[in-house]
PDB file of N, CA and C in Angstrom:
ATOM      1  N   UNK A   1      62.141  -2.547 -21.285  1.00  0.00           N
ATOM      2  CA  UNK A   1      63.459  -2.127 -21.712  1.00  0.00           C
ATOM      3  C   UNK A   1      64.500  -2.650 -20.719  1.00  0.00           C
ATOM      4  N   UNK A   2      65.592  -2.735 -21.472  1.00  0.00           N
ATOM      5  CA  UNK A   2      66.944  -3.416 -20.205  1.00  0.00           C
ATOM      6  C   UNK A   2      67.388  -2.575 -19.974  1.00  0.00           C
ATOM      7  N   UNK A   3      68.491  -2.771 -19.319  1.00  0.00           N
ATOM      8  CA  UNK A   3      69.642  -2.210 -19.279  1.00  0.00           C
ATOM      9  C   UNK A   3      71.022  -2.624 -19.466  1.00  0.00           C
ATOM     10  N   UNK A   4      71.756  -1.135 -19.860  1.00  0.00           N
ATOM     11  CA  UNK A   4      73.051  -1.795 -20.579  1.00  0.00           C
ATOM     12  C   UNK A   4      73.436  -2.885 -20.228  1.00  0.00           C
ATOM     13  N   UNK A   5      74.218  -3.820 -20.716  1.00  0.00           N
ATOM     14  CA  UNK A   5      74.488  -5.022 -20.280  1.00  0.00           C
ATOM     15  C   UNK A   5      75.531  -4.980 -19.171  1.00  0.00           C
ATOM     16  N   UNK A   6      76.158  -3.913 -19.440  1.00  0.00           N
ATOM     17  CA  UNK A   6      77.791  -3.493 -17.996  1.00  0.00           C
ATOM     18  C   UNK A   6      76.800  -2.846 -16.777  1.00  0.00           C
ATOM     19  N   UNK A   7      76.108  -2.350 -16.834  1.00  0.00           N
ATOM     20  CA  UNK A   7      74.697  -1.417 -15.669  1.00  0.00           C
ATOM     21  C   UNK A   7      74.064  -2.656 -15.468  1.00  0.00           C
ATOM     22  N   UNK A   8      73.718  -3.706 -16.163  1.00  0.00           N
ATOM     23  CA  UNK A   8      73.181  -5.043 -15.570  1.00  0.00           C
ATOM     24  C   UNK A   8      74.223  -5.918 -15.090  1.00  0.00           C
ATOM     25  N   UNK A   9      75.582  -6.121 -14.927  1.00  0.00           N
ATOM     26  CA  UNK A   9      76.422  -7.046 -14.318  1.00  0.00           C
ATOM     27  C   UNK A   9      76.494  -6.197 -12.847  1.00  0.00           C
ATOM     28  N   UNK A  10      76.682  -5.001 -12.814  1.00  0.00           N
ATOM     29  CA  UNK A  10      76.630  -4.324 -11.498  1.00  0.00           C
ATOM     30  C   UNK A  10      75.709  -4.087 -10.735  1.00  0.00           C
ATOM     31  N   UNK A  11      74.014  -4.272 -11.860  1.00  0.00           N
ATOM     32  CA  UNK A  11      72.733  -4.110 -10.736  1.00  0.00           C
ATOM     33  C   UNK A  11      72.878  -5.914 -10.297  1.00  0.00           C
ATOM     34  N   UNK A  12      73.429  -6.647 -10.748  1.00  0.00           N
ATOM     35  CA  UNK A  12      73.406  -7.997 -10.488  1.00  0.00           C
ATOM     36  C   UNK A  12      74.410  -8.137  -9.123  1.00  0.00           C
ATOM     37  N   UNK A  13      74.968  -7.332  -9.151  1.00  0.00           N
ATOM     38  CA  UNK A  13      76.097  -7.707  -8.207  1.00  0.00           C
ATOM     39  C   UNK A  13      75.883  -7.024  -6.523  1.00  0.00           C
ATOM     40  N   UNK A  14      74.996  -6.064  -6.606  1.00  0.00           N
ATOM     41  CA  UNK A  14      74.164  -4.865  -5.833  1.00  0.00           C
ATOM     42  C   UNK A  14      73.660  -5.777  -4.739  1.00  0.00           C
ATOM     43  N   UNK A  15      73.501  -7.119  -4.759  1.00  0.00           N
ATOM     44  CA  UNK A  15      72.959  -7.722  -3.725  1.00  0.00           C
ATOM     45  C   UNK A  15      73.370  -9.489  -3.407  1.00  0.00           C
ATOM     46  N   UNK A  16      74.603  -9.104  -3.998  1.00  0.00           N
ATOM     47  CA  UNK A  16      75.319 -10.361  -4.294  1.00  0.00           C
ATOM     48  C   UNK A  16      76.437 -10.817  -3.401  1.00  0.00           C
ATOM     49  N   UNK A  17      77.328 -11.504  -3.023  1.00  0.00           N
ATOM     50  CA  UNK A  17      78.111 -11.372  -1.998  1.00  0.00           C
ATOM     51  C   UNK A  17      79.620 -11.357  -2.931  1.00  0.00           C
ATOM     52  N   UNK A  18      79.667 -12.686  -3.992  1.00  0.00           N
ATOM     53  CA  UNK A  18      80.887 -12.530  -4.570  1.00  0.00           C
ATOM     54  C   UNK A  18      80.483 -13.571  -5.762  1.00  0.00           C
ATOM     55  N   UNK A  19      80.927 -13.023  -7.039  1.00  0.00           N
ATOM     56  CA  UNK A  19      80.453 -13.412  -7.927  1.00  0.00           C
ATOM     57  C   UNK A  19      81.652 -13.844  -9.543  1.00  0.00           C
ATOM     58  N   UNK A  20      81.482 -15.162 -10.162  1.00  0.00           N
ATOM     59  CA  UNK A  20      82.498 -15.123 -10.791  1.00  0.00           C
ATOM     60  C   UNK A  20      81.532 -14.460 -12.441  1.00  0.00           C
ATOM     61  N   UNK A  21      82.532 -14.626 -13.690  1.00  0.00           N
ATOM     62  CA  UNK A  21      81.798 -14.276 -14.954  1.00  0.00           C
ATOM     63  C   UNK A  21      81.073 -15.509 -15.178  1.00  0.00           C
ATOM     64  N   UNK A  22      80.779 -16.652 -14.907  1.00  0.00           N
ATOM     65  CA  UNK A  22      80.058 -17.890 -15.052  1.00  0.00           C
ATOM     66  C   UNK A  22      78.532 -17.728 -14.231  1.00  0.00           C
ATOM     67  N   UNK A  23      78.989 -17.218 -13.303  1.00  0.00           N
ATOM     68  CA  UNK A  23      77.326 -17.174 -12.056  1.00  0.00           C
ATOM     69  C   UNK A  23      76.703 -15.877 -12.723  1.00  0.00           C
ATOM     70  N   UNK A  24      77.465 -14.581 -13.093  1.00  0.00           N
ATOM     71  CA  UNK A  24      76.927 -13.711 -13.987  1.00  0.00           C
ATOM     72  C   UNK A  24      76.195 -13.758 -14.646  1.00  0.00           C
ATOM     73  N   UNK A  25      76.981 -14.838 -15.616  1.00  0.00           N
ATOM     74  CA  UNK A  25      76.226 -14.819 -16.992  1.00  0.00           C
ATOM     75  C   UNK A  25      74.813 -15.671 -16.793  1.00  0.00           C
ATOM     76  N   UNK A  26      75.013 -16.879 -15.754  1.00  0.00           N
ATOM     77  CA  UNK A  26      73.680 -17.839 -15.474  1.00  0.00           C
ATOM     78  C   UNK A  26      72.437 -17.090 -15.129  1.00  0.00           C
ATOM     79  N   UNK A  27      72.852 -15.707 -14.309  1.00  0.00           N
ATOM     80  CA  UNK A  27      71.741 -14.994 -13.580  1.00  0.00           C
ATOM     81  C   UNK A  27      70.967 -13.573 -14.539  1.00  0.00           C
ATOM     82  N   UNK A  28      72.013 -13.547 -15.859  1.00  0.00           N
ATOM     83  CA  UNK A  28      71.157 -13.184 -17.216  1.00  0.00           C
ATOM     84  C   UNK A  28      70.941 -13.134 -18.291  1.00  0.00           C
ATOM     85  N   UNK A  29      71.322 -14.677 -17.800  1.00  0.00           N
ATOM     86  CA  UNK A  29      71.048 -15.225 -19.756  1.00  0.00           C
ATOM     87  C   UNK A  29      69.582 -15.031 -19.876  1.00  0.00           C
ATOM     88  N   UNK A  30      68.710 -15.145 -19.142  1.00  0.00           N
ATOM     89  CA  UNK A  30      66.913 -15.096 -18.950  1.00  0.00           C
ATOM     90  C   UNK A  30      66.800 -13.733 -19.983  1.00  0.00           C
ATOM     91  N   UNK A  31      67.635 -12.626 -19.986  1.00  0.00           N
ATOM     92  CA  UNK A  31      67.569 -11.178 -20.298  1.00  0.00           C
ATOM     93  C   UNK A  31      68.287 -11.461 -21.437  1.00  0.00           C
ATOM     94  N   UNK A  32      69.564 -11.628 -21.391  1.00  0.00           N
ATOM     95  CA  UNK A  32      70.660 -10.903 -22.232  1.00  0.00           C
ATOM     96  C   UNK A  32      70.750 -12.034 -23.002  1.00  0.00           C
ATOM     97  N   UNK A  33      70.629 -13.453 -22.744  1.00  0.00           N
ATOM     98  CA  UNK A  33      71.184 -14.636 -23.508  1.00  0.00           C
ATOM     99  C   UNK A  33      70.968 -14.499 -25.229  1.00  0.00           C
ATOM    100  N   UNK A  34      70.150 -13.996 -25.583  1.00  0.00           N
ATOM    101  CA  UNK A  34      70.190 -13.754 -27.027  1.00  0.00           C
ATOM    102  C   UNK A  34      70.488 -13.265 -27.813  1.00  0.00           C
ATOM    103  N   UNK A  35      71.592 -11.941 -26.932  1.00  0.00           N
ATOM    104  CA  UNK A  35      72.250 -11.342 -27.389  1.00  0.00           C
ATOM    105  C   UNK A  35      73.786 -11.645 -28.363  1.00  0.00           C
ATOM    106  N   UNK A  36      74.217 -11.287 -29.111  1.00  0.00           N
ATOM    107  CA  UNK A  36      75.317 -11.795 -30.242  1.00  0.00           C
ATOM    108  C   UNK A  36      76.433 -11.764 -28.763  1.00  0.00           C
ATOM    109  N   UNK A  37      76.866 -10.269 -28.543  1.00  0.00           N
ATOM    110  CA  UNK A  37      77.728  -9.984 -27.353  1.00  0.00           C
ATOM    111  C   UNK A  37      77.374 -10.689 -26.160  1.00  0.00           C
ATOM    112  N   UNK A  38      76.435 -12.175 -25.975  1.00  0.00           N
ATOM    113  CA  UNK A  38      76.639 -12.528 -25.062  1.00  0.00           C
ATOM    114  C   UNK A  38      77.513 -13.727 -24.530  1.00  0.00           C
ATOM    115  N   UNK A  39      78.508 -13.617 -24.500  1.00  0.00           N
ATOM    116  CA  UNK A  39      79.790 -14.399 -24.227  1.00  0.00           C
ATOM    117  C   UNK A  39      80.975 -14.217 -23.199  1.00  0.00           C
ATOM    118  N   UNK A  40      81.194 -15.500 -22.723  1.00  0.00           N
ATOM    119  CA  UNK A  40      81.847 -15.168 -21.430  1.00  0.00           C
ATOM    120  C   UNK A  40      83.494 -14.088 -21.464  1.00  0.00           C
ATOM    121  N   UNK A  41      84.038 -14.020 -22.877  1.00  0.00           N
ATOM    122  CA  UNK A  41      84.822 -12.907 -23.465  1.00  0.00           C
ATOM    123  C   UNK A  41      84.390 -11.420 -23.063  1.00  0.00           C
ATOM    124  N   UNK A  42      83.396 -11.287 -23.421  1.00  0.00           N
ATOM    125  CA  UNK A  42      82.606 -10.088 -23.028  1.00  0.00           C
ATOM    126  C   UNK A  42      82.233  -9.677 -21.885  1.00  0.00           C
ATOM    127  N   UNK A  43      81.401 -11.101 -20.889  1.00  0.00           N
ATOM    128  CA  UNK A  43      81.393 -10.295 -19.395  1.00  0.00           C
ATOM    129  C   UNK A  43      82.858 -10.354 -18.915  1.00  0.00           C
ATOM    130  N   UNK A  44      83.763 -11.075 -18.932  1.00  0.00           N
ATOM    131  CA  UNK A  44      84.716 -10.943 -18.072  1.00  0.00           C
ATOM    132  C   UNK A  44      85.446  -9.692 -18.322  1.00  0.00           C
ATOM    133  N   UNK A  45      85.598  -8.815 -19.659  1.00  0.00           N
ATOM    134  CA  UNK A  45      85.687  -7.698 -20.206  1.00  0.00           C
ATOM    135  C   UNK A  45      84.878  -6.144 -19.240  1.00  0.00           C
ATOM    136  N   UNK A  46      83.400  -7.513 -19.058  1.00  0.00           N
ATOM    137  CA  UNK A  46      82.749  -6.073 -18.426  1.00  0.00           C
ATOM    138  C   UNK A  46      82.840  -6.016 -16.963  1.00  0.00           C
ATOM    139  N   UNK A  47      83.199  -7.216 -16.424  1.00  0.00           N
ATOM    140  CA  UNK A  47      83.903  -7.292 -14.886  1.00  0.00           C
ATOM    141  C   UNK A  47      85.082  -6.711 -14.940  1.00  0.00           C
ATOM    142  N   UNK A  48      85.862  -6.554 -15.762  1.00  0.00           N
ATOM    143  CA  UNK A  48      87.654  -5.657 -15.597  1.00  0.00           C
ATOM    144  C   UNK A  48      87.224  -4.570 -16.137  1.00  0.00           C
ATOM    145  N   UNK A  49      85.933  -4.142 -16.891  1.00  0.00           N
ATOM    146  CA  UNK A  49      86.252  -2.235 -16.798  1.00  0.00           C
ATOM    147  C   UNK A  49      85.408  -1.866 -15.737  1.00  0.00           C
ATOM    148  N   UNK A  50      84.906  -2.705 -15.236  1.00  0.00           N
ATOM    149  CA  UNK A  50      83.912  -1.990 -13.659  1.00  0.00           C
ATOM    150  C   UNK A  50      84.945  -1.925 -12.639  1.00  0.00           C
ATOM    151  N   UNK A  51      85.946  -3.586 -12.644  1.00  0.00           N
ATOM    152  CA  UNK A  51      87.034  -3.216 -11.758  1.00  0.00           C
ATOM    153  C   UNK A  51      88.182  -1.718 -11.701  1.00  0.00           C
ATOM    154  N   UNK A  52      88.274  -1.505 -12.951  1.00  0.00           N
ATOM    155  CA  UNK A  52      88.932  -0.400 -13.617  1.00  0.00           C
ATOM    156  C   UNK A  52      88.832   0.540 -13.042  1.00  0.00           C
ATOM    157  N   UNK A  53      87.342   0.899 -12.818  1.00  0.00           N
ATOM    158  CA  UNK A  53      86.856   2.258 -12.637  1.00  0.00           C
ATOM    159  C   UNK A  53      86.267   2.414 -11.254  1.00  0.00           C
ATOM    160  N   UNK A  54      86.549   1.151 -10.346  1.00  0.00           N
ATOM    161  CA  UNK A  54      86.709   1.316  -8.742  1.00  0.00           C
ATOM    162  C   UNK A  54      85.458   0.485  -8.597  1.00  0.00           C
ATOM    163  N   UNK A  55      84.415   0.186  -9.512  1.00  0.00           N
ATOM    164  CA  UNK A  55      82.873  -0.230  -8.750  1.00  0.00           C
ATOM    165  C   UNK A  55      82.668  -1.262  -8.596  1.00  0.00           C
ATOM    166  N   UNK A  56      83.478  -2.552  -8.789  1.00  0.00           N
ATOM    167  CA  UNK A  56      83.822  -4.095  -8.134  1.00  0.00           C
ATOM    168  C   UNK A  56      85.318  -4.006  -7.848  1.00  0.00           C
ATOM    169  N   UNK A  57      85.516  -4.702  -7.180  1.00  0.00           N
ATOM    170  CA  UNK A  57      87.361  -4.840  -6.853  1.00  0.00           C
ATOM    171  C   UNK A  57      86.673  -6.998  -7.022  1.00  0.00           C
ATOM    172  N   UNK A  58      88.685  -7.473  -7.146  1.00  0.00           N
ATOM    173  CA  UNK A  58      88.554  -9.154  -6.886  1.00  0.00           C
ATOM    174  C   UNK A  58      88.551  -9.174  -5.603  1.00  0.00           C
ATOM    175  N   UNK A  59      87.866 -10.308  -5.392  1.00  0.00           N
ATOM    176  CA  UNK A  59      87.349 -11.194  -4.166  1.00  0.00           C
ATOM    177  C   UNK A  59      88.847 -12.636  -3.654  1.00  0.00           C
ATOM    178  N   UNK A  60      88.696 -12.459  -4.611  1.00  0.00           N
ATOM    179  CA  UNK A  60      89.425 -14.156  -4.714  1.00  0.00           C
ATOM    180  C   UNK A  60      89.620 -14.921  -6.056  1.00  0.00           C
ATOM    181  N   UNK A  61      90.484 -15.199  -6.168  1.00  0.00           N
ATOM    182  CA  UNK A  61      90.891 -16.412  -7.200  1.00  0.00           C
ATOM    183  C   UNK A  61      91.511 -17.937  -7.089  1.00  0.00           C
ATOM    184  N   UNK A  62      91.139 -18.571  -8.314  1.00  0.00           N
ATOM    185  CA  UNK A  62      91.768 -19.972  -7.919  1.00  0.00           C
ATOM    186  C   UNK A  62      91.632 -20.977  -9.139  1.00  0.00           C
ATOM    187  N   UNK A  63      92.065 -22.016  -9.193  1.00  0.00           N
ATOM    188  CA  UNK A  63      91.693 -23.103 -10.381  1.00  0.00           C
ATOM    189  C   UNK A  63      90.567 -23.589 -10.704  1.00  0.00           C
ATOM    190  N   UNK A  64      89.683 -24.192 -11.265  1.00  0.00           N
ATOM    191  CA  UNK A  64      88.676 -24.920 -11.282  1.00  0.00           C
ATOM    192  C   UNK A  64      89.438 -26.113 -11.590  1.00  0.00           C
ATOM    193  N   UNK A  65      87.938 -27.524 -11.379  1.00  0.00           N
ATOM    194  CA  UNK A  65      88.606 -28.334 -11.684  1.00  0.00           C
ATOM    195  C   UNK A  65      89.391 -28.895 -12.919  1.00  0.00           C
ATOM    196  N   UNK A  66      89.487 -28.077 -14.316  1.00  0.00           N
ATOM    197  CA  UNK A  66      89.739 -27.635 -15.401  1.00  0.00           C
ATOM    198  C   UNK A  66      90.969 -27.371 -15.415  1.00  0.00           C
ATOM    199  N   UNK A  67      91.375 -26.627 -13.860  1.00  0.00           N
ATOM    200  CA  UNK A  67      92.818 -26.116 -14.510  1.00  0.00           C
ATOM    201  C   UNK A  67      92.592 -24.700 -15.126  1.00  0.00           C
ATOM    202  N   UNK A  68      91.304 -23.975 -14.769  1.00  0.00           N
ATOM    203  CA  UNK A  68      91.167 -22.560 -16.167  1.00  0.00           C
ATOM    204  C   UNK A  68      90.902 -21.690 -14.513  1.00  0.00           C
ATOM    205  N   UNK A  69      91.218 -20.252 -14.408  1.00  0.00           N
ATOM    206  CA  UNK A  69      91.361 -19.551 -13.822  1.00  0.00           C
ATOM    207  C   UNK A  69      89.751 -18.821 -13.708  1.00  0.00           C
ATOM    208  N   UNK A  70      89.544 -18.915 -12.483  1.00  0.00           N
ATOM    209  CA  UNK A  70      88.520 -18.342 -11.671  1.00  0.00           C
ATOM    210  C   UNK A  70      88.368 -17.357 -11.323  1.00  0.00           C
ATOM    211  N   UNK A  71      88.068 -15.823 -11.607  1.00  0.00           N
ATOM    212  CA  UNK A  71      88.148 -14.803 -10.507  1.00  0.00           C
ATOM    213  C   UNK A  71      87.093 -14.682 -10.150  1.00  0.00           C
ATOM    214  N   UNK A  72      86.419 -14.133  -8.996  1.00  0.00           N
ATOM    215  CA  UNK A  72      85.691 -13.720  -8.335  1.00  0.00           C
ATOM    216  C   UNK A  72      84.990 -12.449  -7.550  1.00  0.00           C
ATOM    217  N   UNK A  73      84.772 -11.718  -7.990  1.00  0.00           N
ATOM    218  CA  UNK A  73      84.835 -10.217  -8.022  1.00  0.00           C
ATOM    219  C   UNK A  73      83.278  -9.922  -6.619  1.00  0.00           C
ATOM    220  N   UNK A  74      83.777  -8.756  -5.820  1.00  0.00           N
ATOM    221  CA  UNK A  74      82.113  -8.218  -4.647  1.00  0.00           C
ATOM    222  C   UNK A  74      82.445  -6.056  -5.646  1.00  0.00           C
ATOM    223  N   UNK A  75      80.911  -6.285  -5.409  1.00  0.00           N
ATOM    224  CA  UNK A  75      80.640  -4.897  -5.680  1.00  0.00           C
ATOM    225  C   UNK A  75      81.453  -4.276  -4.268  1.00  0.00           C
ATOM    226  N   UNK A  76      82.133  -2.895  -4.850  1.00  0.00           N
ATOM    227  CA  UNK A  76      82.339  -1.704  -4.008  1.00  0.00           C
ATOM    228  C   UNK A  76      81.230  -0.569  -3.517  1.00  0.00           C
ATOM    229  N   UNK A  77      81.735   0.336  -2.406  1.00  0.00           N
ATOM    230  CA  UNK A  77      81.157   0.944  -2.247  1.00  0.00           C
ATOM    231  C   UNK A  77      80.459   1.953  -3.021  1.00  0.00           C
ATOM    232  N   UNK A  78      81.114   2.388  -4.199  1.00  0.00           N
ATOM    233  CA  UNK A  78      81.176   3.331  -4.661  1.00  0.00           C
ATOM    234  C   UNK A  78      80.200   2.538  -6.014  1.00  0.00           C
ATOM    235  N   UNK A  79      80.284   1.219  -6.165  1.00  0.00           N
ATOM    236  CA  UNK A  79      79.824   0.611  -6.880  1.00  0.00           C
ATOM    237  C   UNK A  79      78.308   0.725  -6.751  1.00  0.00           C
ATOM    238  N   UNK A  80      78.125   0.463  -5.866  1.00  0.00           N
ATOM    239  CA  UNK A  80      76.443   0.588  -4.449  1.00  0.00           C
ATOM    240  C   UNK A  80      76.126   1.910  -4.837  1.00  0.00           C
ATOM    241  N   UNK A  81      76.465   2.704  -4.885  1.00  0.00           N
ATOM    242  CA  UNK A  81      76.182   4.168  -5.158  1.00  0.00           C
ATOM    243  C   UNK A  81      75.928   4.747  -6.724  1.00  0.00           C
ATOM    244  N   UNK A  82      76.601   3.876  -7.307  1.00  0.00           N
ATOM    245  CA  UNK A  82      76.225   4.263  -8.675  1.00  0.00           C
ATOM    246  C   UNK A  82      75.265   3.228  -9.165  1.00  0.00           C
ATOM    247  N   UNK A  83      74.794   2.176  -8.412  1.00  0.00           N
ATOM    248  CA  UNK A  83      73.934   1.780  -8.771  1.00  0.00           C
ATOM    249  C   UNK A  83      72.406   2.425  -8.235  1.00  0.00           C
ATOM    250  N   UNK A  84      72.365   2.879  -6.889  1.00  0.00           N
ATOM    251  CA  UNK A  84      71.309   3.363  -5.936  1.00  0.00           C
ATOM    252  C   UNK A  84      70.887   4.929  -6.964  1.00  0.00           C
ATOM    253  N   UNK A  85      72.273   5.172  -7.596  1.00  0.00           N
ATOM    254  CA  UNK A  85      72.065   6.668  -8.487  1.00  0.00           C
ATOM    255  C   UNK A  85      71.234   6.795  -9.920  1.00  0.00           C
ATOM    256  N   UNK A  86      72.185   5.621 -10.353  1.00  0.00           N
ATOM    257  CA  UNK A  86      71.495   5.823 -11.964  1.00  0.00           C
ATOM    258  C   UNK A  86      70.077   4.157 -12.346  1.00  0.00           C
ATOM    259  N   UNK A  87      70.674   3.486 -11.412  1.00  0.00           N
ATOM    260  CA  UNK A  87      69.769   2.375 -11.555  1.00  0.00           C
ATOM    261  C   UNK A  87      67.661   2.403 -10.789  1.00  0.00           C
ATOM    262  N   UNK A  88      67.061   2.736 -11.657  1.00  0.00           N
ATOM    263  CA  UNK A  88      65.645   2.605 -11.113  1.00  0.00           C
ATOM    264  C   UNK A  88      65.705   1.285 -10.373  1.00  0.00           C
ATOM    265  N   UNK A  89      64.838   1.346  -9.053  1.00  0.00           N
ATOM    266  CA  UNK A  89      64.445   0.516  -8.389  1.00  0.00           C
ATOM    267  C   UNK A  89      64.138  -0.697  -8.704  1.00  0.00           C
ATOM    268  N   UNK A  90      63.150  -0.085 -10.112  1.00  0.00           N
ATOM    269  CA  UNK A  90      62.253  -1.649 -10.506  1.00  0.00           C
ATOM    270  C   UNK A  90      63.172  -2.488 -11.414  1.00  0.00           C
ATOM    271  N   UNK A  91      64.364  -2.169 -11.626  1.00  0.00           N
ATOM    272  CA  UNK A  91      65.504  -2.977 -12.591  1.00  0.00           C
ATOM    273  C   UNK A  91      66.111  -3.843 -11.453  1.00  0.00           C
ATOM    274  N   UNK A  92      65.947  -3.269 -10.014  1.00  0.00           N
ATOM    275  CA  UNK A  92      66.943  -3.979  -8.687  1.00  0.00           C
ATOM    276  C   UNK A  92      66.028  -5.511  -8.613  1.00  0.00           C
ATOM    277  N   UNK A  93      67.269  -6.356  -8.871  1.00  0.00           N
ATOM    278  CA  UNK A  93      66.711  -8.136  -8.634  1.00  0.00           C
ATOM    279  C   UNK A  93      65.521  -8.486  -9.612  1.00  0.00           C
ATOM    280  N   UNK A  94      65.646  -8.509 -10.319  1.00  0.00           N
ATOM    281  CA  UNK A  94      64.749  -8.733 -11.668  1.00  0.00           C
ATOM    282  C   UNK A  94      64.659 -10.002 -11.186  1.00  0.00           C
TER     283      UNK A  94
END
């Protein structure tokens, strides 16, 4: 069984240093990629309601070579905690 797909961008991030919605999505498409909702619309959606609710803050932003806007988001403290709370061990670093 998984986990939610927003409880999997934050157990992803639990040991991560700083992460954009592109490196996200690379590290579970293995899981989630077959999902309809799996689109970069959607994680970056699920990176701004985690930011929302205090458990990633942005890191940094900037251009790519594209010209398309980059953010870069690190788990919070509080983020760490709700993962150590509701997340089982054996889901940590799949």
């Amino acid at each position: 069984m998984l986990l939610p797909s927003r409880m999997a961008v934050l157990n992803h991030m639990f040991d991560t240093e700083e992460v954009d919605v592109n490196q996200v999505m690379s590290a579970l498409e293995k899981d989630y990629g077959n999902e309809k909702q799996f689109n970069e619309k959607m994680y970056l959606d699920h990176l701004l309601a985690l930011e929302a609710n205090g458990l990633v803050e942005m890191a940094s932003y900037d251009l790519d070579v594209n010209s398309e806007l980059v953010m870069r988001y690190v788990i919070t403290e509080d983020g760490r905690h709700a993962v150590r709370k509701y997340v089982d061990a054996s889901y940590r670093k799949r």
